[in-house]
C-alpha atoms as a PDB file:
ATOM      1  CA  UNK A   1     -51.031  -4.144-149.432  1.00  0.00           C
ATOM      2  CA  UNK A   2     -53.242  -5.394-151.893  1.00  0.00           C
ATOM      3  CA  UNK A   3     -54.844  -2.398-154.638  1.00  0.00           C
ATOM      4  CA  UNK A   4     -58.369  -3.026-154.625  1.00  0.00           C
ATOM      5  CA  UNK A   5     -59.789  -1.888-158.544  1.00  0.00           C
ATOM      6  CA  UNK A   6     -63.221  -0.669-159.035  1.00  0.00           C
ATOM      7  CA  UNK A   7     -64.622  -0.751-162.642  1.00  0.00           C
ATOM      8  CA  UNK A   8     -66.438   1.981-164.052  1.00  0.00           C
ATOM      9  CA  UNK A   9     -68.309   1.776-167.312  1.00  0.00           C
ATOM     10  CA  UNK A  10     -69.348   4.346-169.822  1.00  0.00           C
ATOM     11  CA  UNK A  11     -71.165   3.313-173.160  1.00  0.00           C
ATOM     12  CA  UNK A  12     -68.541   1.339-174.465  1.00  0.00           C
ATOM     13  CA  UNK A  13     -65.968   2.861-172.841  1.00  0.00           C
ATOM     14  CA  UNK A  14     -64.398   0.983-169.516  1.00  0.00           C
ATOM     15  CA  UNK A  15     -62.692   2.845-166.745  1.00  0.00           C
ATOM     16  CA  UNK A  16     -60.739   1.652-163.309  1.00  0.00           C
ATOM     17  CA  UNK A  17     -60.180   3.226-160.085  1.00  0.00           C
ATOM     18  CA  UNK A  18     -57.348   2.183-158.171  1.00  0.00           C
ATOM     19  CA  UNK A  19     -58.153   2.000-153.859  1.00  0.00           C
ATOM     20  CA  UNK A  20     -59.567   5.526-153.545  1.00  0.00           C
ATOM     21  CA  UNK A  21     -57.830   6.782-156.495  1.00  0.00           C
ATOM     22  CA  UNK A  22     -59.128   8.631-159.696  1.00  0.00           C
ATOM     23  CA  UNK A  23     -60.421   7.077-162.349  1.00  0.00           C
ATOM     24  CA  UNK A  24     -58.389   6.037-165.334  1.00  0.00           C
ATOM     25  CA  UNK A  25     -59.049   4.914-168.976  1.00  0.00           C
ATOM     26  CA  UNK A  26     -58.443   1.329-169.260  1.00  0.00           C
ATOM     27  CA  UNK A  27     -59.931   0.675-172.993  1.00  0.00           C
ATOM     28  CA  UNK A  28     -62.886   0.870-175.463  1.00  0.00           C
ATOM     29  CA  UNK A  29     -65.301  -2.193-176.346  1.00  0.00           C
ATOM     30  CA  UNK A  30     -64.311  -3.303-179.895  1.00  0.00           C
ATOM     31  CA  UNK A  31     -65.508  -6.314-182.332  1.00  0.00           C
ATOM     32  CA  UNK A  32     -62.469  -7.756-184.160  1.00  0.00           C
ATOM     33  CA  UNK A  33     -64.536 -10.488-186.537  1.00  0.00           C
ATOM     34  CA  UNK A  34     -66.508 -12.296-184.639  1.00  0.00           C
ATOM     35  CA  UNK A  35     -64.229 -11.415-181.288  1.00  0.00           C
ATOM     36  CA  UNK A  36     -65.039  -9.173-178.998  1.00  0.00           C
ATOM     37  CA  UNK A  37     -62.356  -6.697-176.353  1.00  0.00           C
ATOM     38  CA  UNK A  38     -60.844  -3.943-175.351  1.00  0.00           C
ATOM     39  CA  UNK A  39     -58.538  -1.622-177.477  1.00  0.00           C
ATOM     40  CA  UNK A  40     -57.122   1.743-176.080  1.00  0.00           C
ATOM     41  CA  UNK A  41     -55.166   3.317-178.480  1.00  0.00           C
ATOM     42  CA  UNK A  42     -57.251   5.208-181.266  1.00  0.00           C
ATOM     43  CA  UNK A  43     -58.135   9.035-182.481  1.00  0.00           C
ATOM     44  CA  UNK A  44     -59.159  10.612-179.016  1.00  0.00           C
ATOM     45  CA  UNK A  45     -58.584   8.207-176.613  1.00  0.00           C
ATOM     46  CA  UNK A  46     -58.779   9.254-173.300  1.00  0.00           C
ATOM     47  CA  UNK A  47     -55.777   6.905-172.088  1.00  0.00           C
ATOM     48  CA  UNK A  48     -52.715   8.568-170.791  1.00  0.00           C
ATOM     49  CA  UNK A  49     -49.750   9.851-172.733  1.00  0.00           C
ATOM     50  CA  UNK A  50     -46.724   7.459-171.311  1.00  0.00           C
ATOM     51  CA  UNK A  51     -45.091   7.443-174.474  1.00  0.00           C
ATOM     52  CA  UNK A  52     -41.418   5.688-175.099  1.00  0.00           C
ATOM     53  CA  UNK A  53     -38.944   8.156-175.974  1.00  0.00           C
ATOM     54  CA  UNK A  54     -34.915   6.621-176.652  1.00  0.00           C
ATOM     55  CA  UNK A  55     -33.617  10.152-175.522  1.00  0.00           C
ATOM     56  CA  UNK A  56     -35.064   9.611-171.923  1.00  0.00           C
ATOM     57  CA  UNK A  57     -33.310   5.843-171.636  1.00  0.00           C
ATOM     58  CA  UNK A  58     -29.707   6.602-173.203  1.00  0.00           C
ATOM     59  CA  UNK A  59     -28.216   6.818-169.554  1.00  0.00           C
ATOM     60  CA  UNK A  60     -29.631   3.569-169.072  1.00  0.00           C
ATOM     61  CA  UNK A  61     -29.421   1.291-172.412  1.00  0.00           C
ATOM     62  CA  UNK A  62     -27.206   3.311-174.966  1.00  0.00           C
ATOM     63  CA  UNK A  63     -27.604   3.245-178.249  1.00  0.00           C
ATOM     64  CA  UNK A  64     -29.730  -0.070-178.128  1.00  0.00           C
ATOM     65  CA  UNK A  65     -32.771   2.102-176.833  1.00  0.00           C
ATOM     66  CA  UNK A  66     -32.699   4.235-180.259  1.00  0.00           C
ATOM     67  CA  UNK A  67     -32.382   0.682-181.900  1.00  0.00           C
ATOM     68  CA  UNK A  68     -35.789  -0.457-180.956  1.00  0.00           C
ATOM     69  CA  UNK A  69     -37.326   3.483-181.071  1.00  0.00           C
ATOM     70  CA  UNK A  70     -39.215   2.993-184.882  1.00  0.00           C
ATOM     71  CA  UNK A  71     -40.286  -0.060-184.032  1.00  0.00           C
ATOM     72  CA  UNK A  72     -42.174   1.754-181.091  1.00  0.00           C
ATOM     73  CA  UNK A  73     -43.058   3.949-183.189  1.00  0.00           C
ATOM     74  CA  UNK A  74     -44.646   1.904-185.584  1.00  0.00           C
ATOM     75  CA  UNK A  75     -46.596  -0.287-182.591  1.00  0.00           C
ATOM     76  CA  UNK A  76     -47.839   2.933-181.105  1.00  0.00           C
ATOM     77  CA  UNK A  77     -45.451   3.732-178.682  1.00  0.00           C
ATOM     78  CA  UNK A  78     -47.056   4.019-176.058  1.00  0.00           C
ATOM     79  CA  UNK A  79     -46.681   1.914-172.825  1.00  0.00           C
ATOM     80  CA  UNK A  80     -49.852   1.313-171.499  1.00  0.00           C
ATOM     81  CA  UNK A  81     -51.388  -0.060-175.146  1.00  0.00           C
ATOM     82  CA  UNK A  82     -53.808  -2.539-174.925  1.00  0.00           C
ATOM     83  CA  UNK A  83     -55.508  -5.087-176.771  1.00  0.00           C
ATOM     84  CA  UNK A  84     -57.555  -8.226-175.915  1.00  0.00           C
ATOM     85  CA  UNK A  85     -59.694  -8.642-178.848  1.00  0.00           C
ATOM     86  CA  UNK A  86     -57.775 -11.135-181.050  1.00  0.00           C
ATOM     87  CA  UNK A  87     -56.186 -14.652-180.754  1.00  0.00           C
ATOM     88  CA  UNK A  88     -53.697 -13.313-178.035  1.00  0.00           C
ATOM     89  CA  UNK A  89     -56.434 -12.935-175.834  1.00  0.00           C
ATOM     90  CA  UNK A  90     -53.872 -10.154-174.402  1.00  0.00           C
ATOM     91  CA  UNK A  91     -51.476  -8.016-175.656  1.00  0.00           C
ATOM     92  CA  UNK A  92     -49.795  -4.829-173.548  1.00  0.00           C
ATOM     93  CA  UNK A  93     -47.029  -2.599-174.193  1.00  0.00           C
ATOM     94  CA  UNK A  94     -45.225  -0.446-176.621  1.00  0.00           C
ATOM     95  CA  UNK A  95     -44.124  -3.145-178.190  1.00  0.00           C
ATOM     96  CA  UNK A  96     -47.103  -5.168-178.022  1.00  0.00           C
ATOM     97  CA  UNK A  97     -46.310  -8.101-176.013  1.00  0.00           C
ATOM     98  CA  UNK A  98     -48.666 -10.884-176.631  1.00  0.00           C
ATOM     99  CA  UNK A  99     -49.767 -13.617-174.591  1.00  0.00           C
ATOM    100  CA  UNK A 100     -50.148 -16.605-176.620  1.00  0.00           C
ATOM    101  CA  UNK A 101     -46.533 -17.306-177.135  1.00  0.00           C
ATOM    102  CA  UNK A 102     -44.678 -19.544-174.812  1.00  0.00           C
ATOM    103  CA  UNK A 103     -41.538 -18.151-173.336  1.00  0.00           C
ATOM    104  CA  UNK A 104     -42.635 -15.268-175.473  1.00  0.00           C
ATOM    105  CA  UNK A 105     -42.036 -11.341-174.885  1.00  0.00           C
ATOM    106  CA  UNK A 106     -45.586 -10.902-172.907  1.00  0.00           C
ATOM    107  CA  UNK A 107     -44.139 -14.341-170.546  1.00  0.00           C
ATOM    108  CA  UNK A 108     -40.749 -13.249-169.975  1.00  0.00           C
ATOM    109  CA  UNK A 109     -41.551  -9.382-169.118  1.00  0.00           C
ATOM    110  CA  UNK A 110     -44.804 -10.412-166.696  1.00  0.00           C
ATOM    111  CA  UNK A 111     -42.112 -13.071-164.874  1.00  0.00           C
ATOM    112  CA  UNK A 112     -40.058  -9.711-164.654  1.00  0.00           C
ATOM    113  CA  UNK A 113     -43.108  -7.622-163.070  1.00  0.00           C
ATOM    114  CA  UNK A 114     -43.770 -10.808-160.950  1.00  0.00           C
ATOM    115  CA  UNK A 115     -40.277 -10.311-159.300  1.00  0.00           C
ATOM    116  CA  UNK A 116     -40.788  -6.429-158.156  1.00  0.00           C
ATOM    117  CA  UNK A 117     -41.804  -6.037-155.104  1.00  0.00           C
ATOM    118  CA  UNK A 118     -44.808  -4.406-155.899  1.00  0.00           C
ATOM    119  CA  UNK A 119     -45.987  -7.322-157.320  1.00  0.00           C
ATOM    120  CA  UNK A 120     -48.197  -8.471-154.663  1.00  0.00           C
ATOM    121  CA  UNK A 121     -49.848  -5.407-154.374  1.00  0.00           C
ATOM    122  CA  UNK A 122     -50.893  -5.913-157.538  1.00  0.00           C
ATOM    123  CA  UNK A 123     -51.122  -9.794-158.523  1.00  0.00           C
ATOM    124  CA  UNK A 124     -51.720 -11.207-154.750  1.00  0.00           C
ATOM    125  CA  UNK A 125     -52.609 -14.286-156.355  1.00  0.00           C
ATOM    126  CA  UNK A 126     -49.640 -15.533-158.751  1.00  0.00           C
ATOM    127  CA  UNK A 127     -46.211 -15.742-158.094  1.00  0.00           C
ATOM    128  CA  UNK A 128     -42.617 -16.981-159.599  1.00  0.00           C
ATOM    129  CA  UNK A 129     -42.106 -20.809-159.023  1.00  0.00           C
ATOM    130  CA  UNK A 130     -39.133 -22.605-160.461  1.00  0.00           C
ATOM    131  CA  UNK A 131     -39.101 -19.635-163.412  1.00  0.00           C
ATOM    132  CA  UNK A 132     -42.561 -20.137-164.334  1.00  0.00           C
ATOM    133  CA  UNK A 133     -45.395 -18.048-163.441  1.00  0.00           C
ATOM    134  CA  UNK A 134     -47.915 -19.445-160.942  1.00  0.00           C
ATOM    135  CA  UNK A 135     -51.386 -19.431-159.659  1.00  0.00           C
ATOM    136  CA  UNK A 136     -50.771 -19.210-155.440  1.00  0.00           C
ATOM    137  CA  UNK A 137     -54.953 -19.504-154.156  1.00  0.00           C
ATOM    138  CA  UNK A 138     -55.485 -22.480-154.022  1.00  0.00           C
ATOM    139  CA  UNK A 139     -54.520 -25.454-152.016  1.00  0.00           C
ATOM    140  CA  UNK A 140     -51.414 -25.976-153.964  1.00  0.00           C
ATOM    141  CA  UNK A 141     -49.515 -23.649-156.305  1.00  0.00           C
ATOM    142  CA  UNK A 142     -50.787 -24.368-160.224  1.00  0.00           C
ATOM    143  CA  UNK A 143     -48.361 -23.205-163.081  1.00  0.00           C
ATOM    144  CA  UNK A 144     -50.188 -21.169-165.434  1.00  0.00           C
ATOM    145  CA  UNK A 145     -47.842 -21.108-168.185  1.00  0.00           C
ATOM    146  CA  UNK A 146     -45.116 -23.271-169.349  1.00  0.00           C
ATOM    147  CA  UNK A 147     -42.744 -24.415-172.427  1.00  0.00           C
ATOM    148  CA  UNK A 148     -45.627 -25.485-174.509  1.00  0.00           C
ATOM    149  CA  UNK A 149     -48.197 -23.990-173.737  1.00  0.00           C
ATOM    150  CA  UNK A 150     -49.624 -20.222-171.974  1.00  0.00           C
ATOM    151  CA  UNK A 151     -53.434 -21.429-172.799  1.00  0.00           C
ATOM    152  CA  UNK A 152     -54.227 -21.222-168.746  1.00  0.00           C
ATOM    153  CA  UNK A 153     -52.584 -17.304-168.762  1.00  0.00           C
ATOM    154  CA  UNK A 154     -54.430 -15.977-171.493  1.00  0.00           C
ATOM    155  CA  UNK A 155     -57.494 -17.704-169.572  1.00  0.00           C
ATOM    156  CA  UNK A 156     -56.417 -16.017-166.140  1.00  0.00           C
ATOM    157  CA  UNK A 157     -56.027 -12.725-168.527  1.00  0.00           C
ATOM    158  CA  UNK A 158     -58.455 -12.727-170.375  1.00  0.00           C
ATOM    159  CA  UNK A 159     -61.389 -15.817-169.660  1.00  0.00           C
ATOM    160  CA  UNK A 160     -63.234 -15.544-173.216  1.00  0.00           C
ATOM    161  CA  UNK A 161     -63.062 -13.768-176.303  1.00  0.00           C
ATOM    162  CA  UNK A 162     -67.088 -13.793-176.672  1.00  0.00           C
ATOM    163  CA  UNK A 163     -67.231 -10.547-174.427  1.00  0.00           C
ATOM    164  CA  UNK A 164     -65.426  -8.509-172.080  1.00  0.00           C
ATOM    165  CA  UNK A 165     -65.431 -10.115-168.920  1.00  0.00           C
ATOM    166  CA  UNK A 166     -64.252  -8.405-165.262  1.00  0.00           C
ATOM    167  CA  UNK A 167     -61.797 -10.079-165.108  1.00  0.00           C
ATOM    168  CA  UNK A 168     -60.135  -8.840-168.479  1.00  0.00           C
ATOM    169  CA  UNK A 169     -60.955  -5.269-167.203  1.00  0.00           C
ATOM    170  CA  UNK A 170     -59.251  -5.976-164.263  1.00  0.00           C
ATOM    171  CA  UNK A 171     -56.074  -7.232-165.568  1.00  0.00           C
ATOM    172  CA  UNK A 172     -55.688  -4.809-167.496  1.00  0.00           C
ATOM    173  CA  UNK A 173     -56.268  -1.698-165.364  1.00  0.00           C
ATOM    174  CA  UNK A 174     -53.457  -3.584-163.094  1.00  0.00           C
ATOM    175  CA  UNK A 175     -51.303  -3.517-165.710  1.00  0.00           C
ATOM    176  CA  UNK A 176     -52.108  -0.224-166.724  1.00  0.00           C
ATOM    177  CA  UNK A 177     -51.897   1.299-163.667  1.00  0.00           C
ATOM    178  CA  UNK A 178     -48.529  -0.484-162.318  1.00  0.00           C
ATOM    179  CA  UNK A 179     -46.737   0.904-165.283  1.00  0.00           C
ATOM    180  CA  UNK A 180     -48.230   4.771-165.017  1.00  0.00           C
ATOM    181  CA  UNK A 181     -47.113   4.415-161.455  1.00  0.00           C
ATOM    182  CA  UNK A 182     -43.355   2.740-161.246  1.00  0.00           C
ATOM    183  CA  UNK A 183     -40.624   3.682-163.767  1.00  0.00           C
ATOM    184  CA  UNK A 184     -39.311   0.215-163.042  1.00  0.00           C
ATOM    185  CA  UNK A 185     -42.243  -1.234-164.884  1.00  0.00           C
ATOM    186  CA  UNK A 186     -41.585   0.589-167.764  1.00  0.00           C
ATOM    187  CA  UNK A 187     -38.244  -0.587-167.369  1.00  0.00           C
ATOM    188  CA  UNK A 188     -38.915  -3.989-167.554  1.00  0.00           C
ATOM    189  CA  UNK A 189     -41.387  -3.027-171.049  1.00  0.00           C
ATOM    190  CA  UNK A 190     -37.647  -2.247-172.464  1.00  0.00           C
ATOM    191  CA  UNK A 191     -35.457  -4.798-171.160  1.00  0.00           C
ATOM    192  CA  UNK A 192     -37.585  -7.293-172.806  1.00  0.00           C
ATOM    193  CA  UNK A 193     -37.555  -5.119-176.405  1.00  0.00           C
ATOM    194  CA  UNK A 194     -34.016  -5.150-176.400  1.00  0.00           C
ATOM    195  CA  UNK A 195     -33.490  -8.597-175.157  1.00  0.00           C
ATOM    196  CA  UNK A 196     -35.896  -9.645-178.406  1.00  0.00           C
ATOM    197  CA  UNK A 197     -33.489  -7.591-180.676  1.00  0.00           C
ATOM    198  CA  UNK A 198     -30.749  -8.691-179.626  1.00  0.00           C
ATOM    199  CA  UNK A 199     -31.749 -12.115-179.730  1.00  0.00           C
ATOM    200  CA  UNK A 200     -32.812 -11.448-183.482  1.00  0.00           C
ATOM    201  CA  UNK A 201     -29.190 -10.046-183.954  1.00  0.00           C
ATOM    202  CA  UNK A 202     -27.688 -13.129-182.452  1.00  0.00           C
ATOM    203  CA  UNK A 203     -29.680 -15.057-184.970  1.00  0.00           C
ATOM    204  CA  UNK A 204     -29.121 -13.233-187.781  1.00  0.00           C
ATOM    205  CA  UNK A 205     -25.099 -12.998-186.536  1.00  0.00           C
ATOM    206  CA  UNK A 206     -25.743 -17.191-186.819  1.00  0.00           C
ATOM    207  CA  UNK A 207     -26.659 -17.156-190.051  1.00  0.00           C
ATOM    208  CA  UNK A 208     -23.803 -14.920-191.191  1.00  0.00           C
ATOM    209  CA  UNK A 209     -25.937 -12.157-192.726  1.00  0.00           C
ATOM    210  CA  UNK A 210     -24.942  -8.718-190.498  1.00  0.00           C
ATOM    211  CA  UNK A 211     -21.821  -8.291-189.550  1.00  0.00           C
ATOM    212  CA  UNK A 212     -20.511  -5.261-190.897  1.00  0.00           C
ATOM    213  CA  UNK A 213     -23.946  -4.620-191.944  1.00  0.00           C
ATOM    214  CA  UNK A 214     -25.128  -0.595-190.726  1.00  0.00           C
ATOM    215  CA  UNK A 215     -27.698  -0.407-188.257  1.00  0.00           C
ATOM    216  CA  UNK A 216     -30.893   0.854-190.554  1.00  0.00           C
ATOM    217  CA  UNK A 217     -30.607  -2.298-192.135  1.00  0.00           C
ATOM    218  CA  UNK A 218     -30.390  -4.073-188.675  1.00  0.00           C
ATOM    219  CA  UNK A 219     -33.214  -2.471-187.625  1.00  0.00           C
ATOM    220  CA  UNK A 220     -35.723  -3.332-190.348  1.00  0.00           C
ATOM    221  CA  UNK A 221     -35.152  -6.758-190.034  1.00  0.00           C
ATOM    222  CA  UNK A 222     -35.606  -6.428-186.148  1.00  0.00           C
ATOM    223  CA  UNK A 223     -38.539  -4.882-186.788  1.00  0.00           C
ATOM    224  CA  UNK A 224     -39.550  -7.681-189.655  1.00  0.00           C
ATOM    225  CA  UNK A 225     -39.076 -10.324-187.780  1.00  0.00           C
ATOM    226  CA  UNK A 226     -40.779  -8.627-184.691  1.00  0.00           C
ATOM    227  CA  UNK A 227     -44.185  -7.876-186.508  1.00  0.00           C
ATOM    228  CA  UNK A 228     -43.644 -11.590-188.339  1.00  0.00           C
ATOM    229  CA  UNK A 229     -43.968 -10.209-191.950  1.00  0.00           C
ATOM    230  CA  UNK A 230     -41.664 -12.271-193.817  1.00  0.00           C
ATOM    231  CA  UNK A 231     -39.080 -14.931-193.761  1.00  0.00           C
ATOM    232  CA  UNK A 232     -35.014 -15.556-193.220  1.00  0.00           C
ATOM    233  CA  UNK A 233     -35.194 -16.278-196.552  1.00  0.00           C
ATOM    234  CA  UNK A 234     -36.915 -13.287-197.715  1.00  0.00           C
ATOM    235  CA  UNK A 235     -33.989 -11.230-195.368  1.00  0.00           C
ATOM    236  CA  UNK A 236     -31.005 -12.621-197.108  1.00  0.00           C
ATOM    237  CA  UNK A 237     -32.457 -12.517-200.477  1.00  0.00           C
ATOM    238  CA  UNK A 238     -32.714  -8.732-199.785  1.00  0.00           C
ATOM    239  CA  UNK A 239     -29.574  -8.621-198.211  1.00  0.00           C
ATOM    240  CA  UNK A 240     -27.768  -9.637-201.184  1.00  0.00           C
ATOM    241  CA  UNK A 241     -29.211  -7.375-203.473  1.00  0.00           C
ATOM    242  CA  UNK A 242     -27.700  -3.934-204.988  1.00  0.00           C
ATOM    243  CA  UNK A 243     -29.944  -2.293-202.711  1.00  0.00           C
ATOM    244  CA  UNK A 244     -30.505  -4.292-199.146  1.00  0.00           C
ATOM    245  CA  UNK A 245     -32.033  -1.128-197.048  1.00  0.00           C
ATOM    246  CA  UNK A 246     -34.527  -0.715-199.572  1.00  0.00           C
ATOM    247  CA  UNK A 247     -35.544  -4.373-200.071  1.00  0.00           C
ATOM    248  CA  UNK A 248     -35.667  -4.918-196.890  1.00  0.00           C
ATOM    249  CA  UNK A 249     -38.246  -2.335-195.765  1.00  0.00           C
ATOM    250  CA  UNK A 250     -40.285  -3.935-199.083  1.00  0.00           C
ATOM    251  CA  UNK A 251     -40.537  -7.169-197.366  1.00  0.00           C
ATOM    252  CA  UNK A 252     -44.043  -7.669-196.357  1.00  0.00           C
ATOM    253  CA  UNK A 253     -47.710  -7.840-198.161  1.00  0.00           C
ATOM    254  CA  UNK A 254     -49.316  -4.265-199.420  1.00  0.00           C
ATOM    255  CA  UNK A 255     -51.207  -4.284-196.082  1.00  0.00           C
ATOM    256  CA  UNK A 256     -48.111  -2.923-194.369  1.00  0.00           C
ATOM    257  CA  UNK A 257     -46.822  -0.100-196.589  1.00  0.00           C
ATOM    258  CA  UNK A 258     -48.222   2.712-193.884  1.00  0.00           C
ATOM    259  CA  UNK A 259     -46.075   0.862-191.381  1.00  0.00           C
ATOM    260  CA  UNK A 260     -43.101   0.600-193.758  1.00  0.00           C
ATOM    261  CA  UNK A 261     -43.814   4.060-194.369  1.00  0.00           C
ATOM    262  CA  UNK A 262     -43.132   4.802-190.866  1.00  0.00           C
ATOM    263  CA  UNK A 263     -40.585   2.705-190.225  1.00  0.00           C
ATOM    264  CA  UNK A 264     -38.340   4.013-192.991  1.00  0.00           C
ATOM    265  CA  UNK A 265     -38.946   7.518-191.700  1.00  0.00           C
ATOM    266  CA  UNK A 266     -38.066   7.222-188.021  1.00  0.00           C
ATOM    267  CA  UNK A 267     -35.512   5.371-189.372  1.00  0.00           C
ATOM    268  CA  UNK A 268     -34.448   7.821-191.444  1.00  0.00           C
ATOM    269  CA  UNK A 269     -34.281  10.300-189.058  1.00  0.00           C
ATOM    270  CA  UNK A 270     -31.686   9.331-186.976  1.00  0.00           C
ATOM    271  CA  UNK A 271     -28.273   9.533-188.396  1.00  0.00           C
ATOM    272  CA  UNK A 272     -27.342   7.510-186.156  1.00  0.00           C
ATOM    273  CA  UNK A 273     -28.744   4.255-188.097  1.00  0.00           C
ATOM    274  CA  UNK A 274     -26.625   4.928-191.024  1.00  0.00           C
ATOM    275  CA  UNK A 275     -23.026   5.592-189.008  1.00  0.00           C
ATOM    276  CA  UNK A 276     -23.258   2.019-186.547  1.00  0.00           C
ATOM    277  CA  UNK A 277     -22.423  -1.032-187.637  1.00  0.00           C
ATOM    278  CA  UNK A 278     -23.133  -4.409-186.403  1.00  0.00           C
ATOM    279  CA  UNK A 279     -19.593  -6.354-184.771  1.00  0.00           C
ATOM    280  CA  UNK A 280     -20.487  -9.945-184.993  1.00  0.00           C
ATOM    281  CA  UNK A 281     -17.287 -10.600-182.520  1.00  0.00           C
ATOM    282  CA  UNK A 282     -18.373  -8.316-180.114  1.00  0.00           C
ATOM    283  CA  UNK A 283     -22.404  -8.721-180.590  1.00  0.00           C
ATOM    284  CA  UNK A 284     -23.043  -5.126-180.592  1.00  0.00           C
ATOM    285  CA  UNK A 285     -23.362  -1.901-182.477  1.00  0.00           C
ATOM    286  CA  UNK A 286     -20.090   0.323-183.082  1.00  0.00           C
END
């Protein structure tokens, strides 16, 4: 049955209630330049504390759960983060999935939600055609995003960056909501981290810069290439150095550093990252 969502607004501050539910924090009215959305994740936030934590997804993804841990931790961690206040239009997750990317993480983990079953409770009006996701209300079904282009989802999303718009609120408190609610929607938020990883593994594994390499290192250029702070070249050049680890995490412009910061440390706190090494035959840590 479809959940009906009610939005309830305080100063700046934009809340949803779910059927007859309670209300719950869906974000806080921000200006980003000359942009203008919702943000949820600052000093005294009311949103809920669904944070990621590796130790509670071992059973289910191994070691590959602590793998993408600091990146988490640099992004927030927490699952229900929100943003739609820059060019993304939207952007959800602990890692931050963002919308404007075709075949992206934010694509490939909603066509995940889109196949639960509680998606049409939640999203009545799209559904799965042909591996694409579609708009269903109309006379005929209309894809929304495809190879190219995701320019009609961010508009379903999120219809303007000028000001928040109910629709935005909406989508969001779906979101939101589904993921509080089912553990298999937080599931799918870490299928599609690891799935990114590992596909920047399998790249780097291409290019013959890992194997052997230990798993800190790994992880720092995961995490480089995740955030988009510097090149392949820029990766190798650090990888052949005296002292890779370090050079690595240096990789970026000054605007960074706290996240370096961070990501060293968490990083640096597992031992874990410095025993595992990357198998190119096998594609995996051992």
């Amino acid at each position: 049955m479809t959940i009906v969502f009610k939005i309830q607004r305080q100063d700046r501050d934009y809340f949803c209630a779910a059927d007859d539910g309670p209300k719950f924090f869906v974000g806080r009215r921000v200006t980003y330049k000359t942009n203008v959305g919702l943000y949820n994740v600052f000093a005294g936030s009311k949103l809920q504390k669904l944070n990621f934590d590796a130790a509670n997804y071992g059973p289910d993804f191994g070691f590959w759960a602590e793998f993408i841990a600091p990146t988490a931790g640099c992004e927030g961690q927490n699952f229900l983060t929100l943003n739609t206040y820059d060019r993304a239009a939207f952007t959800f997750g602990f890692g931050q999935f963002a919308a404007h990317v075709p075949n992206g993480d934010f694509v490939n983990y909603f066509r995940a939600l889109l196949a639960m079953p509680e998606a049409q409770d939640y999203f009545p009006s799209l559904a799965l055609i042909d591996g694409h996701i579609n708009k269903i209300d109309g006379a005929a079904p209309v894809p929304i995003e495809t190879a190219s282009s995701t320019s009609k989802l961010m508009a379903y999303l999120n219809p303007g960056l000028s000001e928040i718009e109910d629709p935005e609120v909406i989508a969001a408190a779906k979101l939101i909501h589904w993921t509080a609610n089912h553990r298999e929607a937080r599931l799918a938020q870490i299928r599609q981290m690891i799935a990114t990883f590992k596909g920047f593994m399998k790249e780097a594994t291409r290019r013959g810069l890992i194997d052997g390499r230990s798993a800190d290192q790994c992880c720092v250029i995961a995490d480089i290439l995740h955030q988009g702070r510097g090149t392949w070249a820029e990766i190798a050049s650090a990888l052949r150095s005296s002292r890779p680890f370090d050079n690595l995490v240096a990789i970026g412009a000054p605007e960074w550093d706290g996240r370096k910061a961070t990501l060293r440390r968490l990083i640096k706190a597992n031992p874990n990252f410095a025993a595992k090494h990357w198998k190119a035959s096998s594609g995996d840590f051992v």
